[in-house]
N, C-alpha and C. Protein backbone atom coordinates (compact mmCIF):
# COMPACT_ATOMS: atom_id res chain seq x y z
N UNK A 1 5.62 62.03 86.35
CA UNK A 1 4.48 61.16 86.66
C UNK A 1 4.97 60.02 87.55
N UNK A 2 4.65 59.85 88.97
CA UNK A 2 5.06 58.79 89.46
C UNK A 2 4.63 57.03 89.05
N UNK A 3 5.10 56.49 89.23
CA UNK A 3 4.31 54.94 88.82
C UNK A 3 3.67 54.46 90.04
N UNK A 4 2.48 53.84 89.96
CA UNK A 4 1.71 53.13 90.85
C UNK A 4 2.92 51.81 90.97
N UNK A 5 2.64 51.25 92.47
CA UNK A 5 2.70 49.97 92.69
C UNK A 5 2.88 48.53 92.19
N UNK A 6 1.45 48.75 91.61
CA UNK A 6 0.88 47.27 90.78
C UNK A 6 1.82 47.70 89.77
N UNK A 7 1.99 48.54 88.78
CA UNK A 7 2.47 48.61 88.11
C UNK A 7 3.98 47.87 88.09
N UNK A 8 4.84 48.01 88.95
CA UNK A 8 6.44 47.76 89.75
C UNK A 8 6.42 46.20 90.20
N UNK A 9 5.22 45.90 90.47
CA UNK A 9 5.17 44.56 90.93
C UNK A 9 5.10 43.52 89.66
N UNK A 10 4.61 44.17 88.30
CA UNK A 10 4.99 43.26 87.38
C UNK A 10 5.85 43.75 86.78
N UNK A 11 7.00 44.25 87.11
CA UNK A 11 8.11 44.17 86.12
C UNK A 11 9.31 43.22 86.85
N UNK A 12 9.81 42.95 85.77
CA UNK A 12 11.23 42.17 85.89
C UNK A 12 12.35 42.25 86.48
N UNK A 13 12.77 41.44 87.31
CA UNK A 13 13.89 41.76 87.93
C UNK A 13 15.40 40.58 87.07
N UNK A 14 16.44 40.97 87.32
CA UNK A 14 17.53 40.18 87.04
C UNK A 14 17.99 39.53 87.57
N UNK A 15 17.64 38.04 87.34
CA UNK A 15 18.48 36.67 88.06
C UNK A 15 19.74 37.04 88.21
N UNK A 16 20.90 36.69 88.76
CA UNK A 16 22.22 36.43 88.30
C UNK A 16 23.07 35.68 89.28
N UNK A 17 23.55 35.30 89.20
CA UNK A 17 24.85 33.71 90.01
C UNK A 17 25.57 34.91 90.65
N UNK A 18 26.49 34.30 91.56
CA UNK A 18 26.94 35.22 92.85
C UNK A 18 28.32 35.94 92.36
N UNK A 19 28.63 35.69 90.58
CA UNK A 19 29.35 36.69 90.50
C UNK A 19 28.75 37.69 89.47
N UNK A 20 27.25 38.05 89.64
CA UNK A 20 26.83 39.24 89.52
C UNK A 20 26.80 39.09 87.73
N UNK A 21 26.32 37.62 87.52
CA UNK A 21 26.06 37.31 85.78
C UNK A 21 24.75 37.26 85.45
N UNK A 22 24.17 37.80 84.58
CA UNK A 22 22.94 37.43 84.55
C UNK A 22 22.47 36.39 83.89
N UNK A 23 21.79 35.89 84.68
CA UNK A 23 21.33 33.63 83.99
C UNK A 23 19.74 34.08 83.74
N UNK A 24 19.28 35.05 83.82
CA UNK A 24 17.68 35.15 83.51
C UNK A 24 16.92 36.61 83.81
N UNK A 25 15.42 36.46 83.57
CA UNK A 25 14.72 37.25 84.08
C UNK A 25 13.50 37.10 84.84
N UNK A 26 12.50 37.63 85.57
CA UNK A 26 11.52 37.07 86.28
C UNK A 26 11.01 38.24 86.61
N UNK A 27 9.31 38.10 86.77
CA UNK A 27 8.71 39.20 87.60
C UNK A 27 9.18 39.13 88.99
N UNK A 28 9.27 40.07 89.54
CA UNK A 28 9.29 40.44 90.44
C UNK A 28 8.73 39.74 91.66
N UNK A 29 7.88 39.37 91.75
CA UNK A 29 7.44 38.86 92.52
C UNK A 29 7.50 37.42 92.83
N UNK A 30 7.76 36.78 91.53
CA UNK A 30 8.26 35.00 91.76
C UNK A 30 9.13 35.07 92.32
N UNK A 31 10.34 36.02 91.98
CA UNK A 31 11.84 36.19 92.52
C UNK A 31 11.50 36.09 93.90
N UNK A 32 10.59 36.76 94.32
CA UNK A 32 10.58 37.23 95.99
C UNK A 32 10.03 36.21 96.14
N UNK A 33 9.06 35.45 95.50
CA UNK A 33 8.30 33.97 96.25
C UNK A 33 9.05 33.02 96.44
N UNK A 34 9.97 32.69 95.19
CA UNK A 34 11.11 32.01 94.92
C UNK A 34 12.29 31.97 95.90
N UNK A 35 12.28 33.12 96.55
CA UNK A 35 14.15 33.42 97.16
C UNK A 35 14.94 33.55 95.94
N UNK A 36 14.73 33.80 94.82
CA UNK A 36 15.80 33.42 93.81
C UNK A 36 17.04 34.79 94.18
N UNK A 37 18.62 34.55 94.01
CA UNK A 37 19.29 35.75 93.94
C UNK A 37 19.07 36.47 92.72
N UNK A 38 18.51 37.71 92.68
CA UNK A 38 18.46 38.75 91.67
C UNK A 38 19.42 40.17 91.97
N UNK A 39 19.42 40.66 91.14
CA UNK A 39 20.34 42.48 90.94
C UNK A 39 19.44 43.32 91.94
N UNK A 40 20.05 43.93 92.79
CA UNK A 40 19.51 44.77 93.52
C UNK A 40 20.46 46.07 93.67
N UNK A 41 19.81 47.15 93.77
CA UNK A 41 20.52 48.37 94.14
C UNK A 41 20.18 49.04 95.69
N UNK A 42 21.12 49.87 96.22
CA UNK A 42 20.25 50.46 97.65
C UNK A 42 20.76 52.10 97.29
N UNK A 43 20.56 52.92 97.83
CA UNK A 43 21.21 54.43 97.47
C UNK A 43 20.97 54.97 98.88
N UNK A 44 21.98 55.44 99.36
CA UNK A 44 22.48 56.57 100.76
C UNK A 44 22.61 58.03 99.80
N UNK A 45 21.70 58.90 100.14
CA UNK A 45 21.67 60.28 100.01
C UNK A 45 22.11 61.05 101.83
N UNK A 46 23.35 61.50 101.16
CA UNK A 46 24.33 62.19 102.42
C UNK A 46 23.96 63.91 102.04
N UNK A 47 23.81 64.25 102.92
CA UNK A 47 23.74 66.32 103.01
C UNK A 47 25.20 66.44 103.74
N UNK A 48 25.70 67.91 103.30
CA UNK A 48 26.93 68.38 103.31
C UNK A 48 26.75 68.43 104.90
N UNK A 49 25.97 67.91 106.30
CA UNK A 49 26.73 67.64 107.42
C UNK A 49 26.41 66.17 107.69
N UNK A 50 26.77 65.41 106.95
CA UNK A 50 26.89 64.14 107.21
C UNK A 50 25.94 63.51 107.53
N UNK A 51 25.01 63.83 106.91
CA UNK A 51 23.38 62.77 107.82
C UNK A 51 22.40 62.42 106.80
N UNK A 52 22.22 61.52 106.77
CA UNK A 52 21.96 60.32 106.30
C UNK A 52 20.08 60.30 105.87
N UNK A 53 19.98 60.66 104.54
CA UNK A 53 18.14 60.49 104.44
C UNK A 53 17.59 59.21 104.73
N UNK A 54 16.47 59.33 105.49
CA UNK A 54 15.82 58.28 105.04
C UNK A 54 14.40 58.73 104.90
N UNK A 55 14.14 57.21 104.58
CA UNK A 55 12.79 57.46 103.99
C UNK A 55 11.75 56.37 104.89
N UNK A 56 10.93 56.94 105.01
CA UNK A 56 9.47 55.91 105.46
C UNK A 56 8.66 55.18 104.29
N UNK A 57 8.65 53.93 104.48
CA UNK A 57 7.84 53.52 103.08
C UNK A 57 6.59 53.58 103.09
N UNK A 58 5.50 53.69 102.19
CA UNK A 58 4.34 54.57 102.11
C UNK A 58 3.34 53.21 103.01
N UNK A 59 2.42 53.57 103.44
CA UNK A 59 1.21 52.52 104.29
C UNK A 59 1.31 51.65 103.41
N UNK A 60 0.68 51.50 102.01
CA UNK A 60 0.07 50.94 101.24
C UNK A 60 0.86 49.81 100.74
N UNK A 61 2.15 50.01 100.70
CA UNK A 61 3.20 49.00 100.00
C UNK A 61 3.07 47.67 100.41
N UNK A 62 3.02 46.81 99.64
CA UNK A 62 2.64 45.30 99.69
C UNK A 62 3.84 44.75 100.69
N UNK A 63 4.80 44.69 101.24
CA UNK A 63 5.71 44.38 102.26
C UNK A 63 6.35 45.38 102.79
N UNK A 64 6.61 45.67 104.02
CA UNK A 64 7.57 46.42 104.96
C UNK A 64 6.93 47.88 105.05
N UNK A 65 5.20 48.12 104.93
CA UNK A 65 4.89 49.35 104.95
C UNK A 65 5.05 49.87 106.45
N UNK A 66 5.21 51.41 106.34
CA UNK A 66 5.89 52.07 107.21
C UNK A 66 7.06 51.84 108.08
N UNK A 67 7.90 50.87 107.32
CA UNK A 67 8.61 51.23 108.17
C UNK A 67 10.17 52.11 107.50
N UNK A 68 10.83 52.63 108.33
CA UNK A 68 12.02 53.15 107.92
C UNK A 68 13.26 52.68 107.04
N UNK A 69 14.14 53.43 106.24
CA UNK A 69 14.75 52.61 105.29
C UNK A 69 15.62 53.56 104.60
N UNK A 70 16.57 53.13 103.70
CA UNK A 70 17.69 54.32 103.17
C UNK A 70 16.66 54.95 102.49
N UNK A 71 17.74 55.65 101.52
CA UNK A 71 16.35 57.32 100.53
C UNK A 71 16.25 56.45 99.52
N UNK A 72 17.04 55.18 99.03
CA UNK A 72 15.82 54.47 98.19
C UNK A 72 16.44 53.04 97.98
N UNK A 73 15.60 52.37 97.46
CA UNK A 73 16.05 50.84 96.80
C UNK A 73 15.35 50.15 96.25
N UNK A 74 15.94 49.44 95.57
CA UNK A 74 14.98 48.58 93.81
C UNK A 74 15.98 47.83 93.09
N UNK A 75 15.36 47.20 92.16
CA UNK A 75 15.95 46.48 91.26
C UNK A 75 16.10 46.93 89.74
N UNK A 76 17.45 46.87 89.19
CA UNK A 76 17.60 47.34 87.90
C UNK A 76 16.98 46.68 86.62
N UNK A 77 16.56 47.14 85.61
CA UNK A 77 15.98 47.13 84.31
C UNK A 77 17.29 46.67 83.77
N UNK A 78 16.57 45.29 82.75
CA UNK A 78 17.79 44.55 81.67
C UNK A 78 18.25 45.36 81.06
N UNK A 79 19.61 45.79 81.17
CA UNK A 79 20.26 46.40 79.71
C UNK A 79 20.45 48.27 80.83
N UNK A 80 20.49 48.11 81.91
CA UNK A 80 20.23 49.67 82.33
C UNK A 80 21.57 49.44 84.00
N UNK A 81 22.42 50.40 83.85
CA UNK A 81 23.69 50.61 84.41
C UNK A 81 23.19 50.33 86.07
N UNK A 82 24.08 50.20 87.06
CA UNK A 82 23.53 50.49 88.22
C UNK A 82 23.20 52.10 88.57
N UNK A 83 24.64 52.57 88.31
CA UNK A 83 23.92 54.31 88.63
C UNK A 83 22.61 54.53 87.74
N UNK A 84 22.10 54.28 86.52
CA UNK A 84 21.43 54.87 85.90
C UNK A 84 19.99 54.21 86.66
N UNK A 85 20.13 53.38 87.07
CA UNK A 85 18.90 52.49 87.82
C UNK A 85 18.47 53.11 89.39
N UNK A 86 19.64 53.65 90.40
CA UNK A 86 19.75 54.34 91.25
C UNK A 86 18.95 56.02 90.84
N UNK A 87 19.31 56.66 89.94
CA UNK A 87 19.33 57.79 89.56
C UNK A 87 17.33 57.76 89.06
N UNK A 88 17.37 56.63 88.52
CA UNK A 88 15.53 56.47 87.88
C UNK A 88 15.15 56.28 89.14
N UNK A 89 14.93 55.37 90.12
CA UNK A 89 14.50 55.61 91.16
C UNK A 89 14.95 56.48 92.16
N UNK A 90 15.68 57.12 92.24
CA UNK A 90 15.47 58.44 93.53
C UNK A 90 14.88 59.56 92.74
N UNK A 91 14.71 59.33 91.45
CA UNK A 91 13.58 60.37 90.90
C UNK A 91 12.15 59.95 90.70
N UNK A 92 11.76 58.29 90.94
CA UNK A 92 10.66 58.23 91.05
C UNK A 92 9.63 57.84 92.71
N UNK A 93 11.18 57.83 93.18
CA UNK A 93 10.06 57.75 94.83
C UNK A 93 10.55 59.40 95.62
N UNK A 94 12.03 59.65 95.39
CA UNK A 94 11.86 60.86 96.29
C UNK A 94 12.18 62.36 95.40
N UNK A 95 11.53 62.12 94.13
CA UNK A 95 11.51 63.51 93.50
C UNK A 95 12.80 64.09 93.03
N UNK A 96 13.36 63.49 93.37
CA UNK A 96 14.70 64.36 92.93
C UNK A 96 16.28 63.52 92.33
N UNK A 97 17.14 64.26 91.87
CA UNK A 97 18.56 63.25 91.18
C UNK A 97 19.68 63.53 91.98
N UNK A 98 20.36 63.37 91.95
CA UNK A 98 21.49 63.41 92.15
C UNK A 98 22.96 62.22 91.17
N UNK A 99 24.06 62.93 91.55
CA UNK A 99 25.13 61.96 90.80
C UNK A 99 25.40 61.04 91.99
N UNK A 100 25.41 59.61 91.49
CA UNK A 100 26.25 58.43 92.42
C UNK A 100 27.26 58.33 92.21
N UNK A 101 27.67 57.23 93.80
CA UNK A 101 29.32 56.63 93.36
C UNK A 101 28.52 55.46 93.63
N UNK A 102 29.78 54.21 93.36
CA UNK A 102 29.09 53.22 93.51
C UNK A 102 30.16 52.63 95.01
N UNK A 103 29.87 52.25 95.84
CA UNK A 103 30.74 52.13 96.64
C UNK A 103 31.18 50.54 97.08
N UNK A 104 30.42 49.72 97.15
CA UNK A 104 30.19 48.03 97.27
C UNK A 104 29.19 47.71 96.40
N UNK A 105 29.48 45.92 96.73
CA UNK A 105 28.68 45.14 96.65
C UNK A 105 28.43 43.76 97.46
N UNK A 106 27.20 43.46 97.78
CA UNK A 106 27.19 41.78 98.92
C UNK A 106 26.24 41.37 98.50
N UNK A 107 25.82 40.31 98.88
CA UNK A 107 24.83 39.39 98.72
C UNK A 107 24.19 39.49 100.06
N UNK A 108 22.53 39.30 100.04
CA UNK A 108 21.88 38.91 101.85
C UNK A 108 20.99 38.39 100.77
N UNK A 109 20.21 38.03 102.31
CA UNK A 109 18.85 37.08 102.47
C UNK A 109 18.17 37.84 103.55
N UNK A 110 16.54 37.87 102.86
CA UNK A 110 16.06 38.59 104.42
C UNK A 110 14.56 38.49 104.34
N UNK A 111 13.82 37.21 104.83
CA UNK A 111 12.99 36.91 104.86
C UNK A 111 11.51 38.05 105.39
N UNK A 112 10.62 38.03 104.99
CA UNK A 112 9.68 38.35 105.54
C UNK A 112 8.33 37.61 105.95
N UNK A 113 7.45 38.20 106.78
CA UNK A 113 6.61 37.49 107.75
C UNK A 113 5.36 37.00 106.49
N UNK A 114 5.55 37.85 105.48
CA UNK A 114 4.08 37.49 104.49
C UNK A 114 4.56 36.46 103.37
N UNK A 115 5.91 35.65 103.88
CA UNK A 115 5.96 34.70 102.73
C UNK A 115 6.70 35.11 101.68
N UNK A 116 7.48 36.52 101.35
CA UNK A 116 8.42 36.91 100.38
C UNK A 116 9.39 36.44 100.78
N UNK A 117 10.64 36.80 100.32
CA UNK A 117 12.26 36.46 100.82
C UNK A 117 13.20 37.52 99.79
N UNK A 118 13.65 38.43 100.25
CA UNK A 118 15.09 39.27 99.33
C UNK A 118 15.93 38.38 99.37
N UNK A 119 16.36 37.92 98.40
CA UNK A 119 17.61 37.22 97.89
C UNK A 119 18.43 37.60 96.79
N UNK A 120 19.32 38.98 97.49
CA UNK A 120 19.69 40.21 96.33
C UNK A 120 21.55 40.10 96.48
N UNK A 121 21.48 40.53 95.32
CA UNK A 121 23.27 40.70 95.08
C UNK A 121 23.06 42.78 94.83
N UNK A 122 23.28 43.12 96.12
CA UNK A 122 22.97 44.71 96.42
C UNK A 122 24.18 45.53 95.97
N UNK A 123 23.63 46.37 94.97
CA UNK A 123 25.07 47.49 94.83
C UNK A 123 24.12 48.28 95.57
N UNK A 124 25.69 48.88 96.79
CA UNK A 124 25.26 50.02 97.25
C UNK A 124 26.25 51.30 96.72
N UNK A 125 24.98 52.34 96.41
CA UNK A 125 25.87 53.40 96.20
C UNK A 125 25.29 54.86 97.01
N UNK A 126 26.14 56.06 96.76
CA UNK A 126 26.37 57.20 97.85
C UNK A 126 26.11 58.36 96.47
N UNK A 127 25.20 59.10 97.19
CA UNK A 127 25.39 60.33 96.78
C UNK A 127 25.09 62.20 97.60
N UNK A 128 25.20 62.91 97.20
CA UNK A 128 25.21 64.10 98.32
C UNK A 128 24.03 65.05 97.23
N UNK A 129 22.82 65.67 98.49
CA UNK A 129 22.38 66.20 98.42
C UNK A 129 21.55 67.11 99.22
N UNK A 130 21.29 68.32 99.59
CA UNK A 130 21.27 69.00 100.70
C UNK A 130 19.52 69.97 100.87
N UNK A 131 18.57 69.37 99.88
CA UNK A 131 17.34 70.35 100.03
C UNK A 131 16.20 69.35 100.34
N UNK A 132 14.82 69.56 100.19
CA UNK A 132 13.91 68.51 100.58
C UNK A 132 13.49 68.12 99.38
N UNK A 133 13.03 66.66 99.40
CA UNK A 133 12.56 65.95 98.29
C UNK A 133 11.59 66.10 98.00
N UNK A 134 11.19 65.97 97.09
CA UNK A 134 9.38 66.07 96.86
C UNK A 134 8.61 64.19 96.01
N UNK A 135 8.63 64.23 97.49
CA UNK A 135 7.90 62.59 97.80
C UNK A 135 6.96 61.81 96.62
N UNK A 136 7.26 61.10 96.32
CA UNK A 136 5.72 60.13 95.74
C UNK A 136 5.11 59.60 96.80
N UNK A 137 3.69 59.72 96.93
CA UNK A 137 3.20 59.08 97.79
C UNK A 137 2.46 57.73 98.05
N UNK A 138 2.59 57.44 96.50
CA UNK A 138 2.45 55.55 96.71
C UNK A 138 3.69 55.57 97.29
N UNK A 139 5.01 55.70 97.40
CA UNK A 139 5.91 54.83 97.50
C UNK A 139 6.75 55.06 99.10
N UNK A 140 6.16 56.77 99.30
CA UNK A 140 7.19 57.11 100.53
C UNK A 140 6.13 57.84 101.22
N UNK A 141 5.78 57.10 102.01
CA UNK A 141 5.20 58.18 103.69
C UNK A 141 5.60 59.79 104.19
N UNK A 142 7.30 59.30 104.83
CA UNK A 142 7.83 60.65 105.35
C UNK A 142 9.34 59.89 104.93
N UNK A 143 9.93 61.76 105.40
CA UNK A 143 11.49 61.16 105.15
C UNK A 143 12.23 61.83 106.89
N UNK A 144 13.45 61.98 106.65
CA UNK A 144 14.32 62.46 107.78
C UNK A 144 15.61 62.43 107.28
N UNK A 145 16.52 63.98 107.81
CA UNK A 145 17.80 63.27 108.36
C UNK A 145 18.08 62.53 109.20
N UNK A 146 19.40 61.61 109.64
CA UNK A 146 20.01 61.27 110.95
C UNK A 146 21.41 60.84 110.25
N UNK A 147 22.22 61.33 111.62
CA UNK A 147 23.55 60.77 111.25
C UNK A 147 23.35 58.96 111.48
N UNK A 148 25.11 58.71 111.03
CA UNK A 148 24.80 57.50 111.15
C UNK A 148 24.95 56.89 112.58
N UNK A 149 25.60 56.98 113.16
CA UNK A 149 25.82 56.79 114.65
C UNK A 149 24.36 57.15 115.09
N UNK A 150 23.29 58.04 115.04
CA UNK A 150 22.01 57.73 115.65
C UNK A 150 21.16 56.86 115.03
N UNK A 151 21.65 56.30 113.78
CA UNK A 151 20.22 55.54 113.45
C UNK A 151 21.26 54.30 113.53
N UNK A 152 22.45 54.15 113.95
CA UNK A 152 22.62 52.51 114.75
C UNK A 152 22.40 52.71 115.88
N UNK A 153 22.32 53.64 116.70
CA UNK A 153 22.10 53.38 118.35
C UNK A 153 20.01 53.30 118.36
N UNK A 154 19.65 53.81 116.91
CA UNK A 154 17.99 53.99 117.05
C UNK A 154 17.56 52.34 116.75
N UNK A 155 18.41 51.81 115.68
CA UNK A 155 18.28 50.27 115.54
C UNK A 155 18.73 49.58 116.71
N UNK A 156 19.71 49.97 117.61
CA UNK A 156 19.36 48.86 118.51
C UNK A 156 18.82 49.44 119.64
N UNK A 157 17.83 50.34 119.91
CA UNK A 157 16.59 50.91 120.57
C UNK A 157 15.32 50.08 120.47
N UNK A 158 15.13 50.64 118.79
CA UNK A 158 13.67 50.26 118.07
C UNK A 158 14.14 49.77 116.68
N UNK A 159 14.75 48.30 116.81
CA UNK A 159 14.38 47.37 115.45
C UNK A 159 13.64 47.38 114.79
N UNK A 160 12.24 47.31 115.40
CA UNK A 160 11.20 46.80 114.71
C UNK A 160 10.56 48.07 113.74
N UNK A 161 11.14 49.39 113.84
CA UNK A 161 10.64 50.17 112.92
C UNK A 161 11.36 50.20 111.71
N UNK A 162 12.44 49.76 111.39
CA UNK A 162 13.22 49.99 110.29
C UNK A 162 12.46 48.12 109.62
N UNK A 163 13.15 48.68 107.92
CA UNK A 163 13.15 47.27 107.45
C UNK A 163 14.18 46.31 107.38
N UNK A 164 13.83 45.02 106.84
CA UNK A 164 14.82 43.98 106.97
C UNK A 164 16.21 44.00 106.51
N UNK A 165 15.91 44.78 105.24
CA UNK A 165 17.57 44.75 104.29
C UNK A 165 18.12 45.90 104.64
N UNK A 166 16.94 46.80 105.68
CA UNK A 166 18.40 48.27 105.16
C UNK A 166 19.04 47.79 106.81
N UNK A 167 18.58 46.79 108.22
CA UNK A 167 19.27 46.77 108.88
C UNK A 167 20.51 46.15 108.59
N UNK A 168 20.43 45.44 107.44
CA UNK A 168 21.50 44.75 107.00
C UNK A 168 22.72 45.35 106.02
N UNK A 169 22.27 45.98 105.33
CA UNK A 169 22.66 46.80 104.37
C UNK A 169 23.10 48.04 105.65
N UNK A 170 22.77 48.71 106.22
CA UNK A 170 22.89 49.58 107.06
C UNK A 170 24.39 49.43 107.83
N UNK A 171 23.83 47.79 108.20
CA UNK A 171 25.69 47.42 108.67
C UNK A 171 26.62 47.30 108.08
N UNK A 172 26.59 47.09 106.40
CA UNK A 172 27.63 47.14 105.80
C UNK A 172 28.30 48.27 105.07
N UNK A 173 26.79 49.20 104.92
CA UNK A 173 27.50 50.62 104.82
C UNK A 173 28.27 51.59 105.96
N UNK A 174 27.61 51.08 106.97
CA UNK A 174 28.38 51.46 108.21
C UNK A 174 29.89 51.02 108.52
N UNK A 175 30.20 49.80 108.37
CA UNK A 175 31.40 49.66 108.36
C UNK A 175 32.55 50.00 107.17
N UNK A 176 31.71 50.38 105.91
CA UNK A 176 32.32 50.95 105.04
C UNK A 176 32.81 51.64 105.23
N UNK A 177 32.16 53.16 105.65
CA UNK A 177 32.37 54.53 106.20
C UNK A 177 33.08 54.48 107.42
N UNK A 178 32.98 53.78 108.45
CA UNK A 178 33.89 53.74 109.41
C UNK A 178 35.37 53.81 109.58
């Protein structure tokens, strides 16, 4: 059963100080009104020739609709692992599981035009999987492969189609892998 939206928009996200402690909790959405730093996750789904899912976020989504973005990202549930938080959401926006690694972690900031602000302490993690997803469609439009070398030469083409954190996040997984 996928979850609606509204639903996601009132749940809780995890405050925590910049060494990744948790000092509180908050809906979701003060956090983002707030700027406050909260727990964030991002997930790179890799296929056995190296290329990189992404996902389109669905019209409807209250910030950054349609535009392009890794195969998923969210914020973890109190008391719930990062992989296990990764693993609940790539089964509730793109249908399917896979096993993670966890590979980093950073802090950004990344304002948006409607008055939110991400102010996330991001684990990013990697996992491999090679068939098509079967989409929620509150949450995901379309998807794609691309390696990574085309979707940095497509970001500095066409910026304006991707979103704010995965260009950011994008660069630091990129230099990871590099």
């Amino acid at each position: 059963m996928f979850e609606t939206e509204s639903k996601t928009l009132e749940e809780k996200v995890i405050l925590v100080n910049e060494k990744d402690e948790q000092i509180g909790l908050m809906e979701k959405i003060e956090a983002h009104e707030k700027a406050l730093l909260h727990r964030a996750f991002s997930v790179f789904v890799v296929n056995d020739q190296n290329e990189i899912m992404l996902q389109q976020r669905a019209h409807e989504k209250y910030h950054s609709p349609g535009l392009w973005t890794n195969t998923c990202c969210s914020h973890q549930r109190e008391g719930e692992s990062n992989i296990a938080a990764g693993k609940r959401r790539l089964m509730e926006e793109m249908g399917f599981t896979t096993e993670l690694k966890e590979l980093f972690h950073f802090i950004y900031i990344a304002p948006f035009d409607n008055g939110l602000t991400e102010h996330e302490l991001d684990h990013v993690m990697v996992g491999t999987f090679n068939d098509e997803p079967n989409l929620n469609p509150h949450e995901v439009a379309d998807w794609k492969w691309m390696t990574a070398s085309d979707i940095k030469a497509d970001m500095e083409q066409q910026p304006e189609i991707y979103t704010e954190w995965f260009k950011i996040i994008f660069d630091q997984y990129y230099n990871h892998i590099s």
